[in-house]
PDB file of N, CA and C in Angstrom:
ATOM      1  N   UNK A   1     -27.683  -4.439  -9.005  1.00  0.00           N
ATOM      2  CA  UNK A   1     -26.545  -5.280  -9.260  1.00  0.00           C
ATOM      3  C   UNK A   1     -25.611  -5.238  -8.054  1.00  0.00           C
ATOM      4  N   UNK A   2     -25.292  -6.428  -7.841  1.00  0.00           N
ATOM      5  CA  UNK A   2     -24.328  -6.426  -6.494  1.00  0.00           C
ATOM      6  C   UNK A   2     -22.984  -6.185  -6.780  1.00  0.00           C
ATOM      7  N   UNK A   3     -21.708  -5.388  -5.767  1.00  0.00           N
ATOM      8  CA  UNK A   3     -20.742  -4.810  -6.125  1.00  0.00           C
ATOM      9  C   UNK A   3     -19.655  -5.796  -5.355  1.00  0.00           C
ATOM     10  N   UNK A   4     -18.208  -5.642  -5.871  1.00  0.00           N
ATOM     11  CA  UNK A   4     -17.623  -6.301  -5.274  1.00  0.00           C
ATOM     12  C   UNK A   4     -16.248  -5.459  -4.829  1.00  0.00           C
ATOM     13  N   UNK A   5     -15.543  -5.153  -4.020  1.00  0.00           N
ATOM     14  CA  UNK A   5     -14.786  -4.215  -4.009  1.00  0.00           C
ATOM     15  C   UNK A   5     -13.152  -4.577  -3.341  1.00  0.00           C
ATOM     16  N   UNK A   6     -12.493  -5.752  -4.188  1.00  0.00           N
ATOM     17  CA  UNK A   6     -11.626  -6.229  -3.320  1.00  0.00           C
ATOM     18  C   UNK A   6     -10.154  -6.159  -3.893  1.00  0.00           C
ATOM     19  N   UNK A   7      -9.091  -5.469  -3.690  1.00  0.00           N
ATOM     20  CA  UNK A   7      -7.751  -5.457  -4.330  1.00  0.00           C
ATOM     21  C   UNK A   7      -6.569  -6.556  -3.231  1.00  0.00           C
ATOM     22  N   UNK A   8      -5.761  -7.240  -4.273  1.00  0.00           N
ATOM     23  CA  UNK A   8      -4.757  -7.701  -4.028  1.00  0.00           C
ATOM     24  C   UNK A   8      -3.252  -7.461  -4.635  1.00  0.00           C
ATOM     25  N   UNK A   9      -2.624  -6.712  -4.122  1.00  0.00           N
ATOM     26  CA  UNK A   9      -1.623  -6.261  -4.556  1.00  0.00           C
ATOM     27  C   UNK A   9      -0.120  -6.905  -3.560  1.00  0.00           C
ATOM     28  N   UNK A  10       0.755  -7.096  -5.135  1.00  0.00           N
ATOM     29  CA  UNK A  10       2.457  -7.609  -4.890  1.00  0.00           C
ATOM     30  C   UNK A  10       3.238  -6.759  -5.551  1.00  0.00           C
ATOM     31  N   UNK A  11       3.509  -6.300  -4.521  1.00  0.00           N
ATOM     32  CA  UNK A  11       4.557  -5.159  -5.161  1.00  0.00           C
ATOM     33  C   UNK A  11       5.847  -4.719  -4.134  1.00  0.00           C
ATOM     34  N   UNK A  12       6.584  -3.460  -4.077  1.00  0.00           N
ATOM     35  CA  UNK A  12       7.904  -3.107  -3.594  1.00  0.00           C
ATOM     36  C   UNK A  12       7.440  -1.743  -2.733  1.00  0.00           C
ATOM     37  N   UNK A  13       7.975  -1.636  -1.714  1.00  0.00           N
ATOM     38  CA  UNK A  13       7.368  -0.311  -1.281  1.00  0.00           C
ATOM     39  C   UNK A  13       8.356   0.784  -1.909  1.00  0.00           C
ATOM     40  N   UNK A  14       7.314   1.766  -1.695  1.00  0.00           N
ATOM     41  CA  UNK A  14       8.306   3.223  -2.841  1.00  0.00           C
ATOM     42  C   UNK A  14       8.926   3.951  -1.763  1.00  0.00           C
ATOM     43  N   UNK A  15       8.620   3.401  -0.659  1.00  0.00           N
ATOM     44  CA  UNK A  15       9.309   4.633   0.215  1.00  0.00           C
ATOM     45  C   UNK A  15       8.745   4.439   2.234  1.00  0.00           C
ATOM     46  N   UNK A  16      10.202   4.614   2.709  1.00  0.00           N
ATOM     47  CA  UNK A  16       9.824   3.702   3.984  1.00  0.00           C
ATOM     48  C   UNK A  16       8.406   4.796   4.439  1.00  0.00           C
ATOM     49  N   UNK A  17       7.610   3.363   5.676  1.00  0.00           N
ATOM     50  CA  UNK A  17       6.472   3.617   5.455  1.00  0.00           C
ATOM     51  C   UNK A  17       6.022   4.810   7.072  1.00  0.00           C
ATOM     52  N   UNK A  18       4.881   5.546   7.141  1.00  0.00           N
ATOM     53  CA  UNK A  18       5.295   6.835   8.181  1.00  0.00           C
ATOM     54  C   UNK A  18       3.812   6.461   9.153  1.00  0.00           C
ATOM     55  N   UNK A  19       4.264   6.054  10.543  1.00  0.00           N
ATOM     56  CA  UNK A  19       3.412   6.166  11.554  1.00  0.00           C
ATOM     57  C   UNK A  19       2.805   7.500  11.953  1.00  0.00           C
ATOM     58  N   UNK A  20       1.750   7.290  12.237  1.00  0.00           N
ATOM     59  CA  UNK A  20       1.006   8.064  12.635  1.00  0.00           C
ATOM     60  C   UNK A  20      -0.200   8.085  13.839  1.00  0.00           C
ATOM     61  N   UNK A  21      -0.971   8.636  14.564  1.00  0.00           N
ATOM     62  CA  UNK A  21      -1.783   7.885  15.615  1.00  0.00           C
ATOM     63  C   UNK A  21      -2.805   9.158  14.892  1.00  0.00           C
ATOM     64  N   UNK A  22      -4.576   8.503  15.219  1.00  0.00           N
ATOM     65  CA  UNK A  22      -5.600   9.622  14.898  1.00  0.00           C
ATOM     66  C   UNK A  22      -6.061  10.049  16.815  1.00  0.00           C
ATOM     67  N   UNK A  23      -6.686  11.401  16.673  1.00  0.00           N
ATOM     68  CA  UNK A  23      -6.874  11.458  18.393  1.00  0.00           C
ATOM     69  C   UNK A  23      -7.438  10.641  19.140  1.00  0.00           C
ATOM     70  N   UNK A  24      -7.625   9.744  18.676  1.00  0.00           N
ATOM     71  CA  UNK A  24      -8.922   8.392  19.269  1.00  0.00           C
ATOM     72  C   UNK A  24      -6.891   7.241  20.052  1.00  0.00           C
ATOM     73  N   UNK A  25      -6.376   7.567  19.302  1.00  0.00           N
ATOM     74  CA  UNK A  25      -5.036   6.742  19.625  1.00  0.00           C
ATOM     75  C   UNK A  25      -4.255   5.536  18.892  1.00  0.00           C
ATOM     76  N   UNK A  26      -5.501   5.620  17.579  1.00  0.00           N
ATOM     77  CA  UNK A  26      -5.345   4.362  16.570  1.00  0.00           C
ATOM     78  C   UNK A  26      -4.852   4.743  15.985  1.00  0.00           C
ATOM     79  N   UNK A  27      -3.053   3.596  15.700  1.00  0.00           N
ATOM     80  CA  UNK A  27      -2.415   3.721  14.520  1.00  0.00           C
ATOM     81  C   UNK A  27      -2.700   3.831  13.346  1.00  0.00           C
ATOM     82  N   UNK A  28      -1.578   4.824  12.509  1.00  0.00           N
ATOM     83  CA  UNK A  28      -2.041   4.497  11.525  1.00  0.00           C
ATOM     84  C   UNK A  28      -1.133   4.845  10.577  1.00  0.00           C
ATOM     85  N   UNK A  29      -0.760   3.710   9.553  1.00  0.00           N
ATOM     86  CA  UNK A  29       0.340   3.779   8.886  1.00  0.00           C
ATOM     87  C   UNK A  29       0.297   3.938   7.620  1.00  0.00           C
ATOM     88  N   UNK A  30       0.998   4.601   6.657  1.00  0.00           N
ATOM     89  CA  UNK A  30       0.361   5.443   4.981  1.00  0.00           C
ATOM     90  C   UNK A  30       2.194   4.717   4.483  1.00  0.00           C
ATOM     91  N   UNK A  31       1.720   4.454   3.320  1.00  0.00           N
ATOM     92  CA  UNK A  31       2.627   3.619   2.850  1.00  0.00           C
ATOM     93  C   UNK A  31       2.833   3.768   1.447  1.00  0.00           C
ATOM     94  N   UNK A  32       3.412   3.927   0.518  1.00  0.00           N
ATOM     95  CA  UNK A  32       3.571   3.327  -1.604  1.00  0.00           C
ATOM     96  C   UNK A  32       3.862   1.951  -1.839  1.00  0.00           C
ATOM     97  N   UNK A  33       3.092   1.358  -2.701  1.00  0.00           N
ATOM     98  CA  UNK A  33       3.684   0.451  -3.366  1.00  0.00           C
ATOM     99  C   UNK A  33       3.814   0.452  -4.821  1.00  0.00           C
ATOM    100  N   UNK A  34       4.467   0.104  -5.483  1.00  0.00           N
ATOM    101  CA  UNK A  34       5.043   0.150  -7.136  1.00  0.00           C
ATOM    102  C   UNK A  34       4.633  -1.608  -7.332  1.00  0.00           C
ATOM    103  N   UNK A  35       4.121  -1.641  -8.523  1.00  0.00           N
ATOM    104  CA  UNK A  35       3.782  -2.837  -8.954  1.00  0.00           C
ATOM    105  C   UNK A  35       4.157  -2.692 -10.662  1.00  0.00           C
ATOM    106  N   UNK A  36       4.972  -3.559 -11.077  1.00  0.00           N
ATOM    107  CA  UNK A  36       5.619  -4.195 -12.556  1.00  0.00           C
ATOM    108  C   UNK A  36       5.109  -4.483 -13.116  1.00  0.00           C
ATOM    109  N   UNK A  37       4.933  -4.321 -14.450  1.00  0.00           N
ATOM    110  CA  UNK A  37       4.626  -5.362 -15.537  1.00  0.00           C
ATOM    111  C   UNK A  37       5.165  -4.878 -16.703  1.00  0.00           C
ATOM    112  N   UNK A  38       5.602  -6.349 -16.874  1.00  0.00           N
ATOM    113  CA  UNK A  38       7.266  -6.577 -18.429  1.00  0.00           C
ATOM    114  C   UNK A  38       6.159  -7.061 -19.016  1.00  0.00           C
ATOM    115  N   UNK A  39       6.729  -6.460 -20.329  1.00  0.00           N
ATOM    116  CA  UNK A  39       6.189  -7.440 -21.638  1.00  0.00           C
ATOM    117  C   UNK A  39       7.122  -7.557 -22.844  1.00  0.00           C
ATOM    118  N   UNK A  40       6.914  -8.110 -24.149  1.00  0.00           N
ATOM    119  CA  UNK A  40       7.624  -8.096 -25.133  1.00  0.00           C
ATOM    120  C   UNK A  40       6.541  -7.699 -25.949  1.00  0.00           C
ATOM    121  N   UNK A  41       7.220  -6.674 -26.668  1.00  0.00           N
ATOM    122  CA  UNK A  41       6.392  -6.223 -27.955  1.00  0.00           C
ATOM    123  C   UNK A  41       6.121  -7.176 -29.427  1.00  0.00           C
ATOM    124  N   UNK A  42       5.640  -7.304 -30.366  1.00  0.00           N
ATOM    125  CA  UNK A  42       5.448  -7.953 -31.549  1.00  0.00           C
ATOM    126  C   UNK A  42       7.123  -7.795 -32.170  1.00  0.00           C
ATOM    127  N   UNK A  43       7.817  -7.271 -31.793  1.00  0.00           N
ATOM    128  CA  UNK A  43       9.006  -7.229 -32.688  1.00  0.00           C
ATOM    129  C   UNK A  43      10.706  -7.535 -31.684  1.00  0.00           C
ATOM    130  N   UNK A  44       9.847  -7.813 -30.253  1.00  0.00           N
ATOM    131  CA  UNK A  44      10.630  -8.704 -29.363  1.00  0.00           C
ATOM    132  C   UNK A  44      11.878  -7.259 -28.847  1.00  0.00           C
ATOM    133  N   UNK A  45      10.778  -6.182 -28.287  1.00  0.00           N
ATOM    134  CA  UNK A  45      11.302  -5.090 -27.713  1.00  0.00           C
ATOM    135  C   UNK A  45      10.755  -4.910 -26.242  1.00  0.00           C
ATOM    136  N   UNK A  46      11.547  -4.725 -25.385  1.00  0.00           N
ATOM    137  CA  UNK A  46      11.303  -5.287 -23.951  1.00  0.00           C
ATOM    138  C   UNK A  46      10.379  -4.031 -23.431  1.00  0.00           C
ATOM    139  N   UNK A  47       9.672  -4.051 -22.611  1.00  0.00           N
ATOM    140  CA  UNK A  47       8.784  -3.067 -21.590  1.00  0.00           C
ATOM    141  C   UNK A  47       7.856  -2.802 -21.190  1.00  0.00           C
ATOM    142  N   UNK A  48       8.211  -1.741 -19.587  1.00  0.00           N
ATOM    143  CA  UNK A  48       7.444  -1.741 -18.603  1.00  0.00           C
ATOM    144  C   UNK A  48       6.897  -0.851 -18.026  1.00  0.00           C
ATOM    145  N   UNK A  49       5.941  -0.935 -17.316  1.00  0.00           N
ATOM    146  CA  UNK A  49       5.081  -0.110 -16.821  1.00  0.00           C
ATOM    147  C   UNK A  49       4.470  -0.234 -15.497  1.00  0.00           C
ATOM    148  N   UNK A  50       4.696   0.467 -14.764  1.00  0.00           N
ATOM    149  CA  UNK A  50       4.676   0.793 -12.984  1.00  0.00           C
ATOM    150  C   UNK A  50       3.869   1.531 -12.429  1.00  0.00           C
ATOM    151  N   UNK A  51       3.166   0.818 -11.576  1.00  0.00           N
ATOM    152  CA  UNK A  51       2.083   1.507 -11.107  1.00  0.00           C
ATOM    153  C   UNK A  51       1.812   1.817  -9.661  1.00  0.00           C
ATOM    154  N   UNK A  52       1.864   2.966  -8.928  1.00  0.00           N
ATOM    155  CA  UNK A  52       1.902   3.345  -7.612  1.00  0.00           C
ATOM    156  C   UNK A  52       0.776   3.394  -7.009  1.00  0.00           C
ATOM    157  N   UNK A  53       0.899   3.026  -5.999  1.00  0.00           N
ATOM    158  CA  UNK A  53      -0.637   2.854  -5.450  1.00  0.00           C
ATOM    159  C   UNK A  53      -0.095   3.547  -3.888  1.00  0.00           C
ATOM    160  N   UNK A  54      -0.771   4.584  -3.165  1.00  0.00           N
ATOM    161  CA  UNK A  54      -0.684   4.567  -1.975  1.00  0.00           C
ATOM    162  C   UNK A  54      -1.593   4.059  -1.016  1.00  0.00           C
ATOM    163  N   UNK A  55      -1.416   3.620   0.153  1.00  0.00           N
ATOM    164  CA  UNK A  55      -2.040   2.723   0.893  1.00  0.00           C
ATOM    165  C   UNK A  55      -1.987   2.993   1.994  1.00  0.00           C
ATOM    166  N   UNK A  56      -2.860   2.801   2.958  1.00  0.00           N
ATOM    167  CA  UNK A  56      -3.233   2.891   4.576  1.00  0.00           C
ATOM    168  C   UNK A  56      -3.648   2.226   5.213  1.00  0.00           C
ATOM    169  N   UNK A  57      -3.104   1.642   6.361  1.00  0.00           N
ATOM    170  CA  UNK A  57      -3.462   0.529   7.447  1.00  0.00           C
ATOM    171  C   UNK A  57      -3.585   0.757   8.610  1.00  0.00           C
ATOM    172  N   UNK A  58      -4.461   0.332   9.357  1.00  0.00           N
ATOM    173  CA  UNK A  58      -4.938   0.913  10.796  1.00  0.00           C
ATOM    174  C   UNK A  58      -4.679  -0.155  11.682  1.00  0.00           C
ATOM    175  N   UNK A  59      -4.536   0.251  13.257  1.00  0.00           N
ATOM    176  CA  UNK A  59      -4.797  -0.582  14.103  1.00  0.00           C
ATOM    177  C   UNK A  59      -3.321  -1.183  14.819  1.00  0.00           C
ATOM    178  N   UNK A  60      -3.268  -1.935  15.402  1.00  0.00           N
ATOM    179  CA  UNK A  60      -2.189  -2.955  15.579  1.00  0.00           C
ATOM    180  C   UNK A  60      -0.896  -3.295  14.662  1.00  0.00           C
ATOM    181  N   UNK A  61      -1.786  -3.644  13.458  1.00  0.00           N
ATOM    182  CA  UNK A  61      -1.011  -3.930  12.156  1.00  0.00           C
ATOM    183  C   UNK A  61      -0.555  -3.243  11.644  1.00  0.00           C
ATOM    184  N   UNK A  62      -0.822  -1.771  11.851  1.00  0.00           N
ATOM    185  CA  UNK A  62       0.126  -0.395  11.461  1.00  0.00           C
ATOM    186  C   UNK A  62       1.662  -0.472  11.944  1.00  0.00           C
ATOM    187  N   UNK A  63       1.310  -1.015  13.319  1.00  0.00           N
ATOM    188  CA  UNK A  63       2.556  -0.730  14.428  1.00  0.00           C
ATOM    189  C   UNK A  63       3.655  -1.372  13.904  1.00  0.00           C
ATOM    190  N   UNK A  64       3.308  -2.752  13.197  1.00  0.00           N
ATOM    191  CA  UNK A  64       3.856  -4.055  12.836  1.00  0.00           C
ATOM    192  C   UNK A  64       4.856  -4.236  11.689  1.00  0.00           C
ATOM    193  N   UNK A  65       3.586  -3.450  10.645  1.00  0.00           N
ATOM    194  CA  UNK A  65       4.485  -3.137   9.737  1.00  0.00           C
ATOM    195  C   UNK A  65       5.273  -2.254   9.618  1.00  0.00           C
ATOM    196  N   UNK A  66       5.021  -0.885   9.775  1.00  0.00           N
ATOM    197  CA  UNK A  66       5.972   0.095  10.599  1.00  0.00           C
ATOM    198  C   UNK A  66       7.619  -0.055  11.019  1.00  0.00           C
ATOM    199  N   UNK A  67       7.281  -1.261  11.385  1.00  0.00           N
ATOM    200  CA  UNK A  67       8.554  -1.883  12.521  1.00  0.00           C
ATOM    201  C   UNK A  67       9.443  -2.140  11.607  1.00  0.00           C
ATOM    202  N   UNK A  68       8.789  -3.602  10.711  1.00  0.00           N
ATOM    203  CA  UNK A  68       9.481  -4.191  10.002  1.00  0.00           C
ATOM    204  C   UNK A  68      10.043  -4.286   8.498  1.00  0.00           C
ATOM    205  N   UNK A  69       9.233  -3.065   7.558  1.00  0.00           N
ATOM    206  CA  UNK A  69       9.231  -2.342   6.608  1.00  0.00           C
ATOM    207  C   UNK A  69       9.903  -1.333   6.102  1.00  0.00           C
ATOM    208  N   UNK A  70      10.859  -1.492   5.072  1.00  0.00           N
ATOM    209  CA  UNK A  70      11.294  -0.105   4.723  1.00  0.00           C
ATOM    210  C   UNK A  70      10.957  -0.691   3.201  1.00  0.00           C
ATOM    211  N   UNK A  71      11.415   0.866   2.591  1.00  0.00           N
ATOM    212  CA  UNK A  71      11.306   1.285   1.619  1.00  0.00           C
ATOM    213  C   UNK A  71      12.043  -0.128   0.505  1.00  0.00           C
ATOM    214  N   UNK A  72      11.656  -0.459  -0.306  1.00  0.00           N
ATOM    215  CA  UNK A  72      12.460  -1.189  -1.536  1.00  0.00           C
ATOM    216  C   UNK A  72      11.684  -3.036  -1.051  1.00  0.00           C
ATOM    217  N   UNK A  73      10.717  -3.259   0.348  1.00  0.00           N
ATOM    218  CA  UNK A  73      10.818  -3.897   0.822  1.00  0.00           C
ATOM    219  C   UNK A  73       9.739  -4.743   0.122  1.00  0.00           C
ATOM    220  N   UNK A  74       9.688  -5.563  -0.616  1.00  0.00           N
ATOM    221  CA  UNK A  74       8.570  -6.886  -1.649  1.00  0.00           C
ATOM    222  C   UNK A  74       7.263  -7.151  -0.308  1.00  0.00           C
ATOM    223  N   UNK A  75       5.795  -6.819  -0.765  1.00  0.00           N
ATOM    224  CA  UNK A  75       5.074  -7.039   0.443  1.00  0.00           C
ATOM    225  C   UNK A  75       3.387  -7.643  -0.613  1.00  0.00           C
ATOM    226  N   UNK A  76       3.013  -8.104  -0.048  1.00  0.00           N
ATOM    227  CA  UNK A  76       1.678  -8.513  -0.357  1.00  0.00           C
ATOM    228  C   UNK A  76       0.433  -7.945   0.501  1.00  0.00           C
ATOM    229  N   UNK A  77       0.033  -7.152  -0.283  1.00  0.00           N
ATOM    230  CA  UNK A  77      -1.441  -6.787   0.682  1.00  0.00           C
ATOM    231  C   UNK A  77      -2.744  -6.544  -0.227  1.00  0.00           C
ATOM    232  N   UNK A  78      -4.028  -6.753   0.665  1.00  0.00           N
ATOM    233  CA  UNK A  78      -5.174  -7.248   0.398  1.00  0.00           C
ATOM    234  C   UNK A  78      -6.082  -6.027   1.417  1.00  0.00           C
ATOM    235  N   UNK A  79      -7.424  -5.284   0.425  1.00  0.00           N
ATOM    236  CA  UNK A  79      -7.720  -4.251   0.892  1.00  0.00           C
ATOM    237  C   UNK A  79      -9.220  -4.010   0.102  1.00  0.00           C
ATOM    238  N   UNK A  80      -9.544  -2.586   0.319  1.00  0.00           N
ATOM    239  CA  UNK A  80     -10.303  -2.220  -0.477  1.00  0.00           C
ATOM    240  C   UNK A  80      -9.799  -0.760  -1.017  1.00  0.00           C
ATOM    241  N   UNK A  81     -10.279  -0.588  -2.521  1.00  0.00           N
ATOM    242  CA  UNK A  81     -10.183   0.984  -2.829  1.00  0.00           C
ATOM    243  C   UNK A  81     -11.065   2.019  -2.528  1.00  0.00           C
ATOM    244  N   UNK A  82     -10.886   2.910  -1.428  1.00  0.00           N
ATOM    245  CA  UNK A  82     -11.505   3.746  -1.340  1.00  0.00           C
ATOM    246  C   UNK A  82     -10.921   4.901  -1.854  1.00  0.00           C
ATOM    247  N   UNK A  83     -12.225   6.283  -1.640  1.00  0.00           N
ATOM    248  CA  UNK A  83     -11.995   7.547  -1.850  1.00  0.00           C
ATOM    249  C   UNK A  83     -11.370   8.106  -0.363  1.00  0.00           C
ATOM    250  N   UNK A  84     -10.012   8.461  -0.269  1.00  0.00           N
ATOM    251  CA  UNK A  84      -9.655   9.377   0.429  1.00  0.00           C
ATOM    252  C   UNK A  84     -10.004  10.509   0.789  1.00  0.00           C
ATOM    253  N   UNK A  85     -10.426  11.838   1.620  1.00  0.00           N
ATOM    254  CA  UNK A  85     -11.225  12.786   1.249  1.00  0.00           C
ATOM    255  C   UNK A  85     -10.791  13.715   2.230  1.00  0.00           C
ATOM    256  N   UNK A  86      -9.667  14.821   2.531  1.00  0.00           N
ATOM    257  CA  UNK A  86      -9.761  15.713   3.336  1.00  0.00           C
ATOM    258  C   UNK A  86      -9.568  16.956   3.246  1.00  0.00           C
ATOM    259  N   UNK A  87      -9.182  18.404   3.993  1.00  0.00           N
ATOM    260  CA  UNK A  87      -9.137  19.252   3.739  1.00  0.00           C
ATOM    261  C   UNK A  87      -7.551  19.602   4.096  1.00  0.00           C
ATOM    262  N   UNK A  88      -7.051  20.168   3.407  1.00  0.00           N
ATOM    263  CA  UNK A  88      -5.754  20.742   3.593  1.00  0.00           C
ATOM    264  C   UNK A  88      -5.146  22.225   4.324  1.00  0.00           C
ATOM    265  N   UNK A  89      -4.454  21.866   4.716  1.00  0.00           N
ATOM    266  CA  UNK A  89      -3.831  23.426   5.757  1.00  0.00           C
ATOM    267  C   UNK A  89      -4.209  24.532   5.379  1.00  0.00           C
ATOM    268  N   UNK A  90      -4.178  24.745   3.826  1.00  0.00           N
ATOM    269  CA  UNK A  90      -4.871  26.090   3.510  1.00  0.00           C
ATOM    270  C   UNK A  90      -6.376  26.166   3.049  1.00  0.00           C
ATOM    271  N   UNK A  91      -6.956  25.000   3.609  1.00  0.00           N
ATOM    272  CA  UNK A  91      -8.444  24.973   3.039  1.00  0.00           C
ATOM    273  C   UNK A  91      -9.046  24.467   2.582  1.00  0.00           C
ATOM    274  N   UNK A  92      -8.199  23.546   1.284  1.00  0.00           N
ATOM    275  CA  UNK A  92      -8.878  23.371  -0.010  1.00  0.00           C
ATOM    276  C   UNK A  92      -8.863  21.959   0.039  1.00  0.00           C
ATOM    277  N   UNK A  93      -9.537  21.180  -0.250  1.00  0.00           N
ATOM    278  CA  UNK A  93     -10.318  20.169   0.079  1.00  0.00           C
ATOM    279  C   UNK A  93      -9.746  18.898  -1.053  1.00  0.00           C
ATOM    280  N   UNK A  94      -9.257  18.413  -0.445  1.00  0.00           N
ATOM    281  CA  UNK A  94      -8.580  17.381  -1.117  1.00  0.00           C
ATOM    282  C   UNK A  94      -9.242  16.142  -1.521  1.00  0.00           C
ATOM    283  N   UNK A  95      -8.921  14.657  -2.706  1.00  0.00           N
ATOM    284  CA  UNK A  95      -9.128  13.426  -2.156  1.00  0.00           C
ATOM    285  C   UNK A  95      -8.051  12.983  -3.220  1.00  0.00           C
ATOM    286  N   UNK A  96      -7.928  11.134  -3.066  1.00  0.00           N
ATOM    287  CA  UNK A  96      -7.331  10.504  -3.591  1.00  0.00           C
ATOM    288  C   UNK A  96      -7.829   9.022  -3.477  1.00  0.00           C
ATOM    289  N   UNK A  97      -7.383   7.913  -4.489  1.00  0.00           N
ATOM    290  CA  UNK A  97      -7.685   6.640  -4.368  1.00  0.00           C
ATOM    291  C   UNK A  97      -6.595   5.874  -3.486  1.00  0.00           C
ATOM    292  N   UNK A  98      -6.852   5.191  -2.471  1.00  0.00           N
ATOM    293  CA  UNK A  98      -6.359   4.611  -1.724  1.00  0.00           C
ATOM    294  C   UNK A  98      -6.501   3.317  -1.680  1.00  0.00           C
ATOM    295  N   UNK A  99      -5.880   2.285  -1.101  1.00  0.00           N
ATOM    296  CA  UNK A  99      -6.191   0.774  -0.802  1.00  0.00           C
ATOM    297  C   UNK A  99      -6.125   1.343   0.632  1.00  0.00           C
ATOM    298  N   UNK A 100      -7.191   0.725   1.627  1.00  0.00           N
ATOM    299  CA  UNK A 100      -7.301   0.558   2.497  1.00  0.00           C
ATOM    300  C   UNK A 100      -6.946  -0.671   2.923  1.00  0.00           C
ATOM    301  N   UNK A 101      -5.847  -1.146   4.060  1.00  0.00           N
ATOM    302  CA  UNK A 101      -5.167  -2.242   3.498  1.00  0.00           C
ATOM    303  C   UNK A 101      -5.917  -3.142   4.970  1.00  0.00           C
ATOM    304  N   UNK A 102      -6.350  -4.377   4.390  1.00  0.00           N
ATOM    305  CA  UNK A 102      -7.270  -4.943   6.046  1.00  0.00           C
ATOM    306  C   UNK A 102      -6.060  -6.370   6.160  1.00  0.00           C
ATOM    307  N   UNK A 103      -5.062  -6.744   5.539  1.00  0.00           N
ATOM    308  CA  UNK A 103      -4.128  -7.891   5.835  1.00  0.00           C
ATOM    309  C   UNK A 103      -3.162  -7.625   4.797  1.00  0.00           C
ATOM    310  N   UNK A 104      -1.795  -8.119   5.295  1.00  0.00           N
ATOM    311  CA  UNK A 104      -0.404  -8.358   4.882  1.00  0.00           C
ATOM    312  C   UNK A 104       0.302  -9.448   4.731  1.00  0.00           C
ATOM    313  N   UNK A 105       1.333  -9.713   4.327  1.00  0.00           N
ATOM    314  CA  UNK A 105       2.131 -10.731   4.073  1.00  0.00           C
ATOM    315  C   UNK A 105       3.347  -9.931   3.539  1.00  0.00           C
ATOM    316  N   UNK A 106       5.054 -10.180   4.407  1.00  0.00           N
ATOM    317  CA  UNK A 106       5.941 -10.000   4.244  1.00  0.00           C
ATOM    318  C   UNK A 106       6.633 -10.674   3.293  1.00  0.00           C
ATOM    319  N   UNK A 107       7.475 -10.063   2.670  1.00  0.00           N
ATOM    320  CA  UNK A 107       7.614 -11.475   1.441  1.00  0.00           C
ATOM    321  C   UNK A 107       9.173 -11.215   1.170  1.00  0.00           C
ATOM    322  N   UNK A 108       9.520 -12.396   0.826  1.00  0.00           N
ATOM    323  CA  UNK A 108      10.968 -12.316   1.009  1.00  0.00           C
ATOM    324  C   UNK A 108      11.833 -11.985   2.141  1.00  0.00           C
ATOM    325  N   UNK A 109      13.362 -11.932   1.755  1.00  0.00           N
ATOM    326  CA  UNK A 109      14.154 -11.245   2.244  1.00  0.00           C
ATOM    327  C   UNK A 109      14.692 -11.214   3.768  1.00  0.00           C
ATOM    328  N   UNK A 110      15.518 -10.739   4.255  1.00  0.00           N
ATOM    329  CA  UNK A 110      15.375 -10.362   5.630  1.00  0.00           C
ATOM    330  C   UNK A 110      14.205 -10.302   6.591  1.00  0.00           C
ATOM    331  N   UNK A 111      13.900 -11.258   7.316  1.00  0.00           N
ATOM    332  CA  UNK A 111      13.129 -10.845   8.462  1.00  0.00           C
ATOM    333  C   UNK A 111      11.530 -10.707   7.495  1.00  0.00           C
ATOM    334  N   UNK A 112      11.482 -11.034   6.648  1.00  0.00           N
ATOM    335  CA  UNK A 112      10.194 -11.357   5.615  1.00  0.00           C
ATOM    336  C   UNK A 112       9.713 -12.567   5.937  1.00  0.00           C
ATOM    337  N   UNK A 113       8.515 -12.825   5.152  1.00  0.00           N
ATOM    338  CA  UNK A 113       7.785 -14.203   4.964  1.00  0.00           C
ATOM    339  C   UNK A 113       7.258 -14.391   5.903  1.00  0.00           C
ATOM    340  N   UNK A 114       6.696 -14.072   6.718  1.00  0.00           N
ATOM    341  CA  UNK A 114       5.794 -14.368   7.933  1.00  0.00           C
ATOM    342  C   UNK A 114       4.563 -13.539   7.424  1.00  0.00           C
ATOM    343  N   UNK A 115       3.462 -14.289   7.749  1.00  0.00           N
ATOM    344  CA  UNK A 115       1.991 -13.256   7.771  1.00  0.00           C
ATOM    345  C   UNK A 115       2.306 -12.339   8.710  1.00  0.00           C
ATOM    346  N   UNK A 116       1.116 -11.415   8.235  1.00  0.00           N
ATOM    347  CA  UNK A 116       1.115 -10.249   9.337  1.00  0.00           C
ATOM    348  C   UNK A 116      -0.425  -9.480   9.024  1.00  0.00           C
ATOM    349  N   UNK A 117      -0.539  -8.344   9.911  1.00  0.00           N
ATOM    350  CA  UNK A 117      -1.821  -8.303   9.994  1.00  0.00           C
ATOM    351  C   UNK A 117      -2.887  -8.822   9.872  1.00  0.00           C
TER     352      UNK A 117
END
């Protein structure tokens, strides 16, 4: 069976986003986003539920967003979920689900709304 592995996410960032370079010299930028969803219950009682996703972008487009991104900032990005997978300072071997993020879109606001990556 063939697989398909593609996320699109609109959401707010949770927290401004942190450059980084790997020894090769490629950016690389680790980021949160929080994504909403309201509803009304059967008896017309309001609520929501938020979902954090952390995310990583390489390359050029690290630098970019980096720049123009802070925290609280409405962004659109398009990726895949991978397994994160490393070992930590004292050893012990970590992972996590990630969006690996391959394009952006600024949205809204200040200095928003332009494509990017």
């Amino acid at each position: 069976m063939a697989s398909y592995n593609r996320i699109i996410l609109v959401g707010n960032l949770t927290r401004d986003p942190q450059l980084s370079y790997l020894p090769s010299q490629t950016p690389v930028c680790e980021f949160g986003i929080a994504t909403n969803e309201r509803w009304r219950d059967k008896d017309g009682n309001n609520h929501e539920d938020v979902c954090f996703i952390d995310c990583k972008l390489f390359g050029r487009g690290a630098e970019v967003f980096c720049q123009y991104m802070t925290k609280g900032r409405p962004v659109l990005v398009e990726g895949k979920l991978k397994l994160d997978q490393w070992t930590s300072q004292d050893g012990e071997k970590k992972s996590k689900h990630r969006v690996f993020v391959e394009n952006f879109t600024f949205l809204g606001g200040q200095g928003g709304g332009g494509p990017g990556g």
